[in-house]
N, C-alpha and C. Protein backbone atom coordinates (compact mmCIF):
# COMPACT_ATOMS: atom_id res chain seq x y z
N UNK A 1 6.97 -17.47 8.11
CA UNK A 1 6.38 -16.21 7.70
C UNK A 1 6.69 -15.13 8.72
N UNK A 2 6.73 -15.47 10.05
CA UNK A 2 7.06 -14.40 10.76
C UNK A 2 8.54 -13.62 10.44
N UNK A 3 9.30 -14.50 10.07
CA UNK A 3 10.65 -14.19 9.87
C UNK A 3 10.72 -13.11 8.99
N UNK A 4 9.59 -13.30 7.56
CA UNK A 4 9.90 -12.75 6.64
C UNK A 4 9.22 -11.09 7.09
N UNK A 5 7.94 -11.20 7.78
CA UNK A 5 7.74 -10.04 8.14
C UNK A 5 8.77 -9.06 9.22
N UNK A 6 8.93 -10.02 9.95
CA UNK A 6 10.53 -9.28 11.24
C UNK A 6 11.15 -8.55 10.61
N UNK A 7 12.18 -9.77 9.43
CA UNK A 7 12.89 -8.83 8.83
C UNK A 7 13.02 -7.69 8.07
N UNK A 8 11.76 -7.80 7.27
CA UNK A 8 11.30 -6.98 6.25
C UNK A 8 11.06 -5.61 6.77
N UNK A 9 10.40 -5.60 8.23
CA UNK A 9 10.22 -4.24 8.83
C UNK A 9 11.24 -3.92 9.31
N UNK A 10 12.46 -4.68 9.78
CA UNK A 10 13.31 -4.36 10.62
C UNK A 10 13.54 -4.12 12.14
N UNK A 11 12.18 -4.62 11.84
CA UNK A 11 12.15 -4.66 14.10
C UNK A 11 10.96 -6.00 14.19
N UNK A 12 10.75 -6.11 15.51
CA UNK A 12 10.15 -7.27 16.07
C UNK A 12 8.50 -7.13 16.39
N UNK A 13 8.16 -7.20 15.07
CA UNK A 13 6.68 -6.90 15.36
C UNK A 13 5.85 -7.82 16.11
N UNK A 14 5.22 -7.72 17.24
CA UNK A 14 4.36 -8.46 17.85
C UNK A 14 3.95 -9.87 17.17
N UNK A 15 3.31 -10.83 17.55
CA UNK A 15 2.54 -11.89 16.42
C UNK A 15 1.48 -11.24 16.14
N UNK A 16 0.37 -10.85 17.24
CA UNK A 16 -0.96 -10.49 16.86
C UNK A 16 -0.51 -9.83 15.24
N UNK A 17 0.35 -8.76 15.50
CA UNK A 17 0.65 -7.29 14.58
C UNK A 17 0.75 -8.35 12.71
N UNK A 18 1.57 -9.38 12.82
CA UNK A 18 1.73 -10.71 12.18
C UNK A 18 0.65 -11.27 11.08
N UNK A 19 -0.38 -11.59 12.95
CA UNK A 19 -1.10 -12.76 12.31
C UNK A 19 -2.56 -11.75 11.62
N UNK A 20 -2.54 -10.32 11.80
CA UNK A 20 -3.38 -9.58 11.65
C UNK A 20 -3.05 -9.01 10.29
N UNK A 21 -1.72 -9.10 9.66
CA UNK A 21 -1.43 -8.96 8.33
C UNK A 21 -2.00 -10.22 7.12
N UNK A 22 -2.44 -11.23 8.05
CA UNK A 22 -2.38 -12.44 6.87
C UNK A 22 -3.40 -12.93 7.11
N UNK A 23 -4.40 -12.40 8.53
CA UNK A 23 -5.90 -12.77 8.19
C UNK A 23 -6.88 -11.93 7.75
N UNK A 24 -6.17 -11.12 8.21
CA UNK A 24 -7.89 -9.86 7.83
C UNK A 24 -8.03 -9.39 6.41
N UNK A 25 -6.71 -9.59 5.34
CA UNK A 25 -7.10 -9.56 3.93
C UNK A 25 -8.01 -10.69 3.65
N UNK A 26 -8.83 -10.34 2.42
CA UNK A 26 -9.44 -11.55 1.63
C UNK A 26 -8.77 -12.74 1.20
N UNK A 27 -7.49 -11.63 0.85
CA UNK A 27 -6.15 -13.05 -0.20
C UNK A 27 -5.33 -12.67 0.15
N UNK A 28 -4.18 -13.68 0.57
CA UNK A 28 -2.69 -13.45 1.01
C UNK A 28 -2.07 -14.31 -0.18
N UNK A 29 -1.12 -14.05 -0.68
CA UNK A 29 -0.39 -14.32 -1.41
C UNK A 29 1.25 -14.74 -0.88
N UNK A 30 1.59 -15.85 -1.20
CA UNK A 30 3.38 -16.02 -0.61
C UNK A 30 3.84 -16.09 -2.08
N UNK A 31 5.24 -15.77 -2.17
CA UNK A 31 6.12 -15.59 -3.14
C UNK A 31 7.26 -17.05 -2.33
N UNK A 32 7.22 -18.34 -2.93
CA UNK A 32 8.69 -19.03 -2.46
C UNK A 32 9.32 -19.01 -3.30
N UNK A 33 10.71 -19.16 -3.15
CA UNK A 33 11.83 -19.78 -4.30
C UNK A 33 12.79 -20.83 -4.17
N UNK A 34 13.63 -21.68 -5.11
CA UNK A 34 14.87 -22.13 -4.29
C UNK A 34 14.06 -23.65 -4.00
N UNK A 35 14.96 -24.58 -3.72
CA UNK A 35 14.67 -26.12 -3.71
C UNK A 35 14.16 -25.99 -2.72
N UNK A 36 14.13 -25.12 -1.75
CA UNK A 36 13.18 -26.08 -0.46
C UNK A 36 11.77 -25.37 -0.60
N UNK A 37 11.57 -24.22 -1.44
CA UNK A 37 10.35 -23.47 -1.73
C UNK A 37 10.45 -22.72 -0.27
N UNK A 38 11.16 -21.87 0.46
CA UNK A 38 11.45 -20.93 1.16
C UNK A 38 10.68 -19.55 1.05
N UNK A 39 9.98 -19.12 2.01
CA UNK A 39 8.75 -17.75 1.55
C UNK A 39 9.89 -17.08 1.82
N UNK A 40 9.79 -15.78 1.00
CA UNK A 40 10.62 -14.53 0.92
C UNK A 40 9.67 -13.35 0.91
N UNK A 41 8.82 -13.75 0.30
CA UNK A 41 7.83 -12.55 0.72
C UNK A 41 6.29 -12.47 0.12
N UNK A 42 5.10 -11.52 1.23
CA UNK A 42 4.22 -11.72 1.42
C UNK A 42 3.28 -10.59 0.81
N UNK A 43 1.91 -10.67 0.69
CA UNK A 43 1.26 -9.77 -0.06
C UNK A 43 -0.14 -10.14 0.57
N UNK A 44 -1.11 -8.99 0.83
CA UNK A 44 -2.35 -9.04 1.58
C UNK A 44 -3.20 -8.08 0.42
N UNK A 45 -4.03 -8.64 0.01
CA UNK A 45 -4.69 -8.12 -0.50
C UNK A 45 -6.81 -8.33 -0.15
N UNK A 46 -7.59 -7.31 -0.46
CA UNK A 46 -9.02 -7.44 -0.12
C UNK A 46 -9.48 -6.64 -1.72
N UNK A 47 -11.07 -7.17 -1.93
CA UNK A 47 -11.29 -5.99 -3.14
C UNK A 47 -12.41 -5.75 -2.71
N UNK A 48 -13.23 -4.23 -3.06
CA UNK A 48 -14.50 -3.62 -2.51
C UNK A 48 -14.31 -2.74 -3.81
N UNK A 49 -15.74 -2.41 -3.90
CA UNK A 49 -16.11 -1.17 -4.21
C UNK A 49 -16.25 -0.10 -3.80
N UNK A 50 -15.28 1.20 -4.15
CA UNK A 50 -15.17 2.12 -3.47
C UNK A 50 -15.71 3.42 -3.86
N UNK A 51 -16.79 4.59 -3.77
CA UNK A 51 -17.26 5.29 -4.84
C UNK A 51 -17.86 4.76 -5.80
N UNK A 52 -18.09 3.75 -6.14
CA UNK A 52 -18.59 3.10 -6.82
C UNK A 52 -17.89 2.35 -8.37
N UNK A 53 -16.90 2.30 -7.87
CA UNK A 53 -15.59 1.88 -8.42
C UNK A 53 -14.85 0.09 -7.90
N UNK A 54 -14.68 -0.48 -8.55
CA UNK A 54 -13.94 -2.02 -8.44
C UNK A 54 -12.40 -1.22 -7.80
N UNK A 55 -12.24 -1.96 -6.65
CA UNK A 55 -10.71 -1.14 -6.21
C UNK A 55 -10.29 -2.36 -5.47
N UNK A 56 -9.01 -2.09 -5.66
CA UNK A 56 -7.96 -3.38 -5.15
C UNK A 56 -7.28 -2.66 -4.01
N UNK A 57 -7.48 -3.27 -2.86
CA UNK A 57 -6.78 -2.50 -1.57
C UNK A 57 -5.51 -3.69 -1.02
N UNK A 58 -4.34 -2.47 -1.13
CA UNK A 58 -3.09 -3.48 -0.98
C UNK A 58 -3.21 -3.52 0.75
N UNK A 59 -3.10 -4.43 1.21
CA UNK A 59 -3.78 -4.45 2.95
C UNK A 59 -2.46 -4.74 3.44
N UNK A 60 -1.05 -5.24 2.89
CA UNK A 60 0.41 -5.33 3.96
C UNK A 60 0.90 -6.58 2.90
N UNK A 61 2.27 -5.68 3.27
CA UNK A 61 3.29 -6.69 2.12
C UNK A 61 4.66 -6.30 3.53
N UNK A 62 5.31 -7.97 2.93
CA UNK A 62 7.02 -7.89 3.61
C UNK A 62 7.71 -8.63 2.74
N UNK A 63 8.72 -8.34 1.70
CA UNK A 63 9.43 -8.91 1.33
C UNK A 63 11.11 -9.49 2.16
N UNK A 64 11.52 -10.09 2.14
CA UNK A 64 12.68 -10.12 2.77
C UNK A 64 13.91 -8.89 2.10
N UNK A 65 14.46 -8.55 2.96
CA UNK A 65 15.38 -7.13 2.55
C UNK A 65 16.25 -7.78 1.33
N UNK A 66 16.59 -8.75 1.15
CA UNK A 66 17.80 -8.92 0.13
C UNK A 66 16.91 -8.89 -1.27
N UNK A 67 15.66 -9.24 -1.25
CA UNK A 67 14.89 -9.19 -2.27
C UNK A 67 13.79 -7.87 -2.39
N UNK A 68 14.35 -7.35 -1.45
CA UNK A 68 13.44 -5.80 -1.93
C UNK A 68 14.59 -5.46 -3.15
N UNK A 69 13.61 -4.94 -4.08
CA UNK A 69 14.45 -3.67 -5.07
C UNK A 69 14.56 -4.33 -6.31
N UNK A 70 14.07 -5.66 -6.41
CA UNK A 70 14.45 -6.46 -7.53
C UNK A 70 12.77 -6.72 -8.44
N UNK A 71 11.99 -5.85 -8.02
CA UNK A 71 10.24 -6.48 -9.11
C UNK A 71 9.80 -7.23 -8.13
N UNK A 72 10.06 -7.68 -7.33
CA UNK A 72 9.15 -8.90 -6.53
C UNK A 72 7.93 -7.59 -6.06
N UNK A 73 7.87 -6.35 -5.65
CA UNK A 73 6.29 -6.38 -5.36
C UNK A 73 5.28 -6.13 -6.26
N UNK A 74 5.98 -5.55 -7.58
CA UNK A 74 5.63 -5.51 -8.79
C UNK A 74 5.27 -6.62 -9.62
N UNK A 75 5.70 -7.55 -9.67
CA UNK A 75 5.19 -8.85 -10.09
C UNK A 75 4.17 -9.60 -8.89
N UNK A 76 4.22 -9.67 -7.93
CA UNK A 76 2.77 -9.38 -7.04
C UNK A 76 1.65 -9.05 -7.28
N UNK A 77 1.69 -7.69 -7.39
CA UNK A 77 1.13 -6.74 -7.70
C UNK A 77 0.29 -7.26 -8.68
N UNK A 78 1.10 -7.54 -9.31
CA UNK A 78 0.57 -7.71 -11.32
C UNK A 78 0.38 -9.20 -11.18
N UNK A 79 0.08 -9.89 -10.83
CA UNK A 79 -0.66 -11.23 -10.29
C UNK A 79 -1.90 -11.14 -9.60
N UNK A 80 -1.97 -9.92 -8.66
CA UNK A 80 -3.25 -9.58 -7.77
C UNK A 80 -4.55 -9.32 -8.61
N UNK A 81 -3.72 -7.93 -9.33
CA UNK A 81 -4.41 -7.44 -10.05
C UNK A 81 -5.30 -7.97 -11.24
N UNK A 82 -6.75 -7.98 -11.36
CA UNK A 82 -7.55 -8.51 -11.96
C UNK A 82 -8.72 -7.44 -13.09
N UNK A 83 -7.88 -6.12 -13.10
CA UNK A 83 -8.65 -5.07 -13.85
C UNK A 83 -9.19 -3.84 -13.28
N UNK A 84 -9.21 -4.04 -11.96
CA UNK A 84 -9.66 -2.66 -11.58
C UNK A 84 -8.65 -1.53 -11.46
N UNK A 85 -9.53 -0.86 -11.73
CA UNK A 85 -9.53 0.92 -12.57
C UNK A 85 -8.16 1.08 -10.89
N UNK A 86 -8.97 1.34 -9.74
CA UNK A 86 -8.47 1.40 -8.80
C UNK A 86 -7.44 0.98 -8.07
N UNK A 87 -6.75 1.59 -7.40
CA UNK A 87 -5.71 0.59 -6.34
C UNK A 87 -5.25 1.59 -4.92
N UNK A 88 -5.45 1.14 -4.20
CA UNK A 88 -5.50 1.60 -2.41
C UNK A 88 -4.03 1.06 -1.70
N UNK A 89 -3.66 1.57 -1.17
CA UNK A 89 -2.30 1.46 -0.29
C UNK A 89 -2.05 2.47 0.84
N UNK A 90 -2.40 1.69 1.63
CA UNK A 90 -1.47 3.18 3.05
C UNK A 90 -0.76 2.46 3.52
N UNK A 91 0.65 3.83 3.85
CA UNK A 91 1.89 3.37 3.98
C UNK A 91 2.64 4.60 4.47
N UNK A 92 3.64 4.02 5.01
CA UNK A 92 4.57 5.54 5.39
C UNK A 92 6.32 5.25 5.22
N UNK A 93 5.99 4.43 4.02
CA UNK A 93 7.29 4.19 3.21
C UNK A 93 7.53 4.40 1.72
N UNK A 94 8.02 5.37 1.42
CA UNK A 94 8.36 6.26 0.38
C UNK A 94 9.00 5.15 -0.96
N UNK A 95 9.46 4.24 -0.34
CA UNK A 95 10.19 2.74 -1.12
C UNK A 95 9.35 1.89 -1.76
N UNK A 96 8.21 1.62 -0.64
CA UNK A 96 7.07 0.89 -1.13
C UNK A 96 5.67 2.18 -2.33
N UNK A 97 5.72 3.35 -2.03
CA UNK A 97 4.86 4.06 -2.75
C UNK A 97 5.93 4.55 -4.16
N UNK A 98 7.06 4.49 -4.50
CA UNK A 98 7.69 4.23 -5.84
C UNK A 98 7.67 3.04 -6.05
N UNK A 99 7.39 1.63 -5.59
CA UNK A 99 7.14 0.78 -6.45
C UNK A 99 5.65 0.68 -6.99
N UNK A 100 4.83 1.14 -6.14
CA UNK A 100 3.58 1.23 -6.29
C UNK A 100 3.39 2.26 -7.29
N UNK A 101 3.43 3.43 -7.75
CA UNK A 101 3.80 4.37 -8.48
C UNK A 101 4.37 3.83 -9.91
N UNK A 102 5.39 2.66 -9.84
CA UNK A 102 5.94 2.15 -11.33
C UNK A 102 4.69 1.41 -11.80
N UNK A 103 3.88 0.61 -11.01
CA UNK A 103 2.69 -0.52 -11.47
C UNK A 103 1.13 0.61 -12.29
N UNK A 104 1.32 1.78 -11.31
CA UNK A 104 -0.11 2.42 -11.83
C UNK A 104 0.16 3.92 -12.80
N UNK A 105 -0.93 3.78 -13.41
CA UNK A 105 -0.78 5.39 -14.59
C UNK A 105 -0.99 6.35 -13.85
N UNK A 106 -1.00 6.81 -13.06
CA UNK A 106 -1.48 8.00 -11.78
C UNK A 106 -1.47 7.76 -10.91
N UNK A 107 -0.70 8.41 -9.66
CA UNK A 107 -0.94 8.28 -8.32
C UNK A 107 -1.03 9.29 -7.81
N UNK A 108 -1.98 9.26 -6.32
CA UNK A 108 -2.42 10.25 -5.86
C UNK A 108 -2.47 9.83 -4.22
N UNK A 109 -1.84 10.68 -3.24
CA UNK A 109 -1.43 12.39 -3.71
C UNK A 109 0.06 12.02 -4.46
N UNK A 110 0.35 13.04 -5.10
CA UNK A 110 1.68 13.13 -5.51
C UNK A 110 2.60 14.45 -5.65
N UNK A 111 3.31 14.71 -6.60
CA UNK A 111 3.46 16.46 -6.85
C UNK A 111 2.90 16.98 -7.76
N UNK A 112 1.54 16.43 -8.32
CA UNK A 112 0.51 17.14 -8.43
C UNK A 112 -0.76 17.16 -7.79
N UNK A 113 -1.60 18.42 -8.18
CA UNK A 113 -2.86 18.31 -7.75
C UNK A 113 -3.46 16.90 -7.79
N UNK A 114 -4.74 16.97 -6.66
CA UNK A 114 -4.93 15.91 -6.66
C UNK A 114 -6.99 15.84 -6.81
N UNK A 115 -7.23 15.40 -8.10
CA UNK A 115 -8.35 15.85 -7.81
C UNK A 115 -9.61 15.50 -7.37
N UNK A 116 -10.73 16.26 -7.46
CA UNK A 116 -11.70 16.21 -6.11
C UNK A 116 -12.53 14.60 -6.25
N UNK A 117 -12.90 14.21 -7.43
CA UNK A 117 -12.71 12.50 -7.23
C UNK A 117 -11.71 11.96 -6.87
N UNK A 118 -10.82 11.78 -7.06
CA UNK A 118 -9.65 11.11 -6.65
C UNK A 118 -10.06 11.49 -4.60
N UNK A 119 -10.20 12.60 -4.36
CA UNK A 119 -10.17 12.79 -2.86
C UNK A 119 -11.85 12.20 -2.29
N UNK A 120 -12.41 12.11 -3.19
CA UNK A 120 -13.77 10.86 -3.04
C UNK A 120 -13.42 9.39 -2.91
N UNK A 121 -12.81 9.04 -3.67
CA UNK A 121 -12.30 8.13 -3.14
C UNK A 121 -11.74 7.58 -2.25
N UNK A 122 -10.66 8.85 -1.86
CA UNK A 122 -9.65 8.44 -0.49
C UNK A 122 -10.40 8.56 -0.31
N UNK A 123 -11.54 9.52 0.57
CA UNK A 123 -12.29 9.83 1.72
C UNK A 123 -13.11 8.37 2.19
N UNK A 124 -13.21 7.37 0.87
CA UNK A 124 -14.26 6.06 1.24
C UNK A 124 -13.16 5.02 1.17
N UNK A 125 -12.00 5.30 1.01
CA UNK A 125 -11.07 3.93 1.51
C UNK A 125 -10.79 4.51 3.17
N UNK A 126 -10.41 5.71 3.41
CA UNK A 126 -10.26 5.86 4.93
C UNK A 126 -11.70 5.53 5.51
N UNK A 127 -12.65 5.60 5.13
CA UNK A 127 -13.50 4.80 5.86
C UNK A 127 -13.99 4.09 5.43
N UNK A 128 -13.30 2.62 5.03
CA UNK A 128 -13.13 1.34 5.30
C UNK A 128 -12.24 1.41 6.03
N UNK A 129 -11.02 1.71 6.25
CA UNK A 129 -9.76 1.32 7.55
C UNK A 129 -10.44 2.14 8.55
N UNK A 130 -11.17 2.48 8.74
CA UNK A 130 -11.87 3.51 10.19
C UNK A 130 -10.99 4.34 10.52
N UNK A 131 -10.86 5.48 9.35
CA UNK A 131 -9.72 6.43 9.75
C UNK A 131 -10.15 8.00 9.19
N UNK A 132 -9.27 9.01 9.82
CA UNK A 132 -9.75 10.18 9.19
C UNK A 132 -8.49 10.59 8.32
N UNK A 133 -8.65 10.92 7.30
CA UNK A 133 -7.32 11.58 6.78
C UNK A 133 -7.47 13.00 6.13
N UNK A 134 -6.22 13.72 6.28
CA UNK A 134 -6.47 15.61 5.85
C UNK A 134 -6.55 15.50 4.23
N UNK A 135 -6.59 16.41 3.83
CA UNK A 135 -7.31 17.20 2.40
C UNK A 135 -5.93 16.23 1.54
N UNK A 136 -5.02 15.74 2.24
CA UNK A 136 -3.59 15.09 1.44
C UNK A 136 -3.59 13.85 1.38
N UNK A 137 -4.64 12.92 2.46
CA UNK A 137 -4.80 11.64 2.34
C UNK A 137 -3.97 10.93 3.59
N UNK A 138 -3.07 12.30 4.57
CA UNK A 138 -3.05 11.68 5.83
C UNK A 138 -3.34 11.59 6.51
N UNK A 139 -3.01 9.85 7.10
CA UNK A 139 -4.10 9.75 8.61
C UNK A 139 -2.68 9.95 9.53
N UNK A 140 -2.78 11.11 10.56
CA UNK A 140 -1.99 11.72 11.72
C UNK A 140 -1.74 10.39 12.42
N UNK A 141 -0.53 10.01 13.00
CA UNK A 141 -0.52 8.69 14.10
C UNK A 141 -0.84 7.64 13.79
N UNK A 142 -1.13 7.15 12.60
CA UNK A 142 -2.39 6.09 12.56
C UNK A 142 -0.92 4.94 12.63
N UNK A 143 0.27 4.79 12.68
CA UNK A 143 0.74 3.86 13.13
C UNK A 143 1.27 3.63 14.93
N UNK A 144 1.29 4.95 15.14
CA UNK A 144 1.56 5.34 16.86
C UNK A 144 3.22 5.47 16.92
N UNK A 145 3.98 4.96 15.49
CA UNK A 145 5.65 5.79 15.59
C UNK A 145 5.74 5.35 14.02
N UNK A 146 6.84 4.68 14.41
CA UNK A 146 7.29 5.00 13.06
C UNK A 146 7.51 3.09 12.66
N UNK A 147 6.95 2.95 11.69
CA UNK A 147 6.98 1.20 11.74
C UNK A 147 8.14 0.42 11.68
N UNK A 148 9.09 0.67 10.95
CA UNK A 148 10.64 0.32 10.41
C UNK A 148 10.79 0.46 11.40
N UNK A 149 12.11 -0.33 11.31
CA UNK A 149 13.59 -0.31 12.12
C UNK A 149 14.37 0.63 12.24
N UNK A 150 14.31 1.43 10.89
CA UNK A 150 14.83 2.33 10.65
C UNK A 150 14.02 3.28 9.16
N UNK A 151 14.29 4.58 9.50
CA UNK A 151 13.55 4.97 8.34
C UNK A 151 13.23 4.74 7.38
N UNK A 152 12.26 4.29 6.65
CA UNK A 152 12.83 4.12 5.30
C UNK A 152 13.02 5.52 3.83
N UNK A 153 14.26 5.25 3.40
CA UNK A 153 14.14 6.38 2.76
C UNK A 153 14.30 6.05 0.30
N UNK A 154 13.73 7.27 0.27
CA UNK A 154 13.62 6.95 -1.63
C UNK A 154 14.12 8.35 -1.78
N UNK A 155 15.35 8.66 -2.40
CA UNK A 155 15.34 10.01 -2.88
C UNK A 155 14.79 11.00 -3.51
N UNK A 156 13.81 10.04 -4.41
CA UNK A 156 12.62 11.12 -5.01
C UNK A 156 11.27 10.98 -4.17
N UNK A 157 11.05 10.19 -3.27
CA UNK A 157 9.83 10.52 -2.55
C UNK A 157 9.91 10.35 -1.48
N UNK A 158 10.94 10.60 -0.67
CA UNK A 158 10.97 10.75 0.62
C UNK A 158 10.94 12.61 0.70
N UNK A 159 11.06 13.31 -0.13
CA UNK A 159 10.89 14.89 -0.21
C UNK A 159 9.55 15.37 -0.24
N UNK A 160 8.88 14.25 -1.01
CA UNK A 160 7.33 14.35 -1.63
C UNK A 160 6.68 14.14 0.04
N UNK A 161 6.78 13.07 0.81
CA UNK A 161 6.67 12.89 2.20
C UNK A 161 6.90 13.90 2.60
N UNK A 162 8.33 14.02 2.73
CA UNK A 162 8.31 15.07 4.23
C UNK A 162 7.87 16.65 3.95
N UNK A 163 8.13 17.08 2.68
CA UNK A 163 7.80 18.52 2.24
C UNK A 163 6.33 18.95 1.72
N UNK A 164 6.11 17.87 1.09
CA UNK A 164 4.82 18.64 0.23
C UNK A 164 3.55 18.07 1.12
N UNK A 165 3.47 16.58 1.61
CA UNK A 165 2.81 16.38 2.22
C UNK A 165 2.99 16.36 4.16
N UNK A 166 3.94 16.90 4.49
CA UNK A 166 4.14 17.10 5.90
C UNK A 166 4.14 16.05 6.92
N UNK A 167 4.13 15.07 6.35
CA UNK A 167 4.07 13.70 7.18
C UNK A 167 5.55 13.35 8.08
N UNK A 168 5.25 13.23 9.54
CA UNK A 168 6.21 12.98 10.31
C UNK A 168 6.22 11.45 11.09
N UNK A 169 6.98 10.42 10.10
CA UNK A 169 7.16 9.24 10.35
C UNK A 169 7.32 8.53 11.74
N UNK A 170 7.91 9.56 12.29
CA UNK A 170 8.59 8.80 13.74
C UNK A 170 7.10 9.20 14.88
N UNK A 171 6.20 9.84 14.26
CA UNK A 171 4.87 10.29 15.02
C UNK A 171 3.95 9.16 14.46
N UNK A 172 4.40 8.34 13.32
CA UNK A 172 2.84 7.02 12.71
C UNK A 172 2.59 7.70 12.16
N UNK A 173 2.68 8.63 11.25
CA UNK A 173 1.64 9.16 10.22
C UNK A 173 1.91 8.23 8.89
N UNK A 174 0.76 8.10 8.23
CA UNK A 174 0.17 7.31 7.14
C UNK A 174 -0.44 8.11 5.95
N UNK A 175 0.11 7.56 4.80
CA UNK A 175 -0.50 8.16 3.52
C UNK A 175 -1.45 7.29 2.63
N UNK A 176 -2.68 7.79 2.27
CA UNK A 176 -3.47 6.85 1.83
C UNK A 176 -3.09 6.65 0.29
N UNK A 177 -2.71 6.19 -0.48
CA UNK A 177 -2.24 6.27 -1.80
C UNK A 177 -3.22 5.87 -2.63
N UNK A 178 -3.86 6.72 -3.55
CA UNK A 178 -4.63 5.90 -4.98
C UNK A 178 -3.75 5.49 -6.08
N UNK A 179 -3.66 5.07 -6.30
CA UNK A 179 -3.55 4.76 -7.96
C UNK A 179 -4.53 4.05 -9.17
N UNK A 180 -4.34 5.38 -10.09
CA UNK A 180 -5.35 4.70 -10.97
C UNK A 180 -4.88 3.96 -12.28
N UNK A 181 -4.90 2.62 -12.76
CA UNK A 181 -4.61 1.89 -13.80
C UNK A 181 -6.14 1.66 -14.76
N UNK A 182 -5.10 2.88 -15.81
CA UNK A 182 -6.24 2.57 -17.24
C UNK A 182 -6.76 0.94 -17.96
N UNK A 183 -7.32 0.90 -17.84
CA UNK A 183 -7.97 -0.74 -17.86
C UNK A 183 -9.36 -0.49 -18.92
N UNK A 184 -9.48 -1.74 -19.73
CA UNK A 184 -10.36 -1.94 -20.61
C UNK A 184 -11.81 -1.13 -20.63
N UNK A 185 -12.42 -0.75 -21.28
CA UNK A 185 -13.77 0.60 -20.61
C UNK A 185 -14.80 0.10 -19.97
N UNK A 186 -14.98 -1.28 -20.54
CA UNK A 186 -15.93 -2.00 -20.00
C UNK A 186 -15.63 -2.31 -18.20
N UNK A 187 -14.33 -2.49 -17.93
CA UNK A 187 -14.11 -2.87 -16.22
C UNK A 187 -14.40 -1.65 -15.53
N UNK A 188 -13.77 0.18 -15.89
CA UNK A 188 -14.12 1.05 -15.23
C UNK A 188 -15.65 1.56 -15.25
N UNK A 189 -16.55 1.21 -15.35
CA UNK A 189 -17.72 1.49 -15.78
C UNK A 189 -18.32 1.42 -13.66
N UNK A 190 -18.74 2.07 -13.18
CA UNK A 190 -19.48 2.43 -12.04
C UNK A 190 -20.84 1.30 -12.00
N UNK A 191 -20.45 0.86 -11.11
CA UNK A 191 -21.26 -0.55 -10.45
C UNK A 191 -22.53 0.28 -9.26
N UNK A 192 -23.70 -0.62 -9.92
CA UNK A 192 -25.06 -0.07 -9.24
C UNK A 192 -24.89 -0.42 -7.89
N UNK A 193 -25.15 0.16 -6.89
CA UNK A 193 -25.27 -0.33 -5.75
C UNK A 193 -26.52 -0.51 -4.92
């Protein structure tokens, strides 16, 4: 598993950095394939109520690079997923927030407005990660550079990054991503607390 995370980021992430991807979710998920059942890639997931909403928080994924681009986090994804309205992701990879983007009916922020529930929400997933994020859903530094090996770049949302939302990668900045998936009426219905 370490391998698959190394590679996947493209640099040599610490173990702690590792073993802190695959314990502190609720559920980790491995993807193997191939006769010897070989992991290729990984998925962290936790679920809470957020606003008072069932929300699925994607907590760290690494696929191995030859198998990025092919559905593997999308079929993940869509294995995790158990109905909620909600879905949480921070990230400061433009690659991983268009695949995330193909799985949900709305995402937010995006290049549209983003609205003032939707920013209720972020405001109570950044605090669950103990973070502050601006009126756009970024948390400034919150990685301390830039996580990759090398940038990662998406031609349609690496513009959405660097222009509309001002995020400067090689500084750790982080985008909190919602997405909302229309789901049966009975699952979005607001849970008493």
């Amino acid at each position: 598993m370490v391998v698959v995370v190394r590679e996947a980021f493209g640099r040599k992430l610490e173990f702690e950095d590792i073993y802190n991807h695959l314990t502190l979710p609720d559920e980790v998920h491995l993807l193997k394939i191939g006769a010897g059942k070989e992991i290729v890639a990984m998925r962290g997931y936790s679920r809470r109520v957020l606003s008072g909403l069932q929300s699925l928080i994607l907590e760290g994924a690494a696929i191995l690079p030859e198998m990025q681009g092919n559905g593997v986090y999308g079929k993940m994804l869509e294995q995790a997923h158990e109905g909620e309205s909600v879905l949480c992701l921070r990230t400061q990879n433009p690659r991983l927030y268009a695949a995330f983007e193909k799985f949900c009916d709305k995402v937010y922020p995006g290049f549209h407005d983003t609205p003032r529930a939707v920013r209720e929400i972020q405001k109570a997933f950044a605090e669950y990660l103990g973070c502050d994020a601006d009126e756009n859903g970024i948390v400034r530094e919150y990685y301390g550079g830039l996580f990759y090996g090398e940038e990662p770049y998406h031609e349609r949302i690496s513009p959405l990054f660097m222009e509309r939302l001002k995020m400067d990668l090689h500084k750790g900045d982080a985008v909190l991503v919602l997405g909302v998936k229309e789901v049966e009426e009975h699952t979005c219905q607001p849970i008493e607390e």
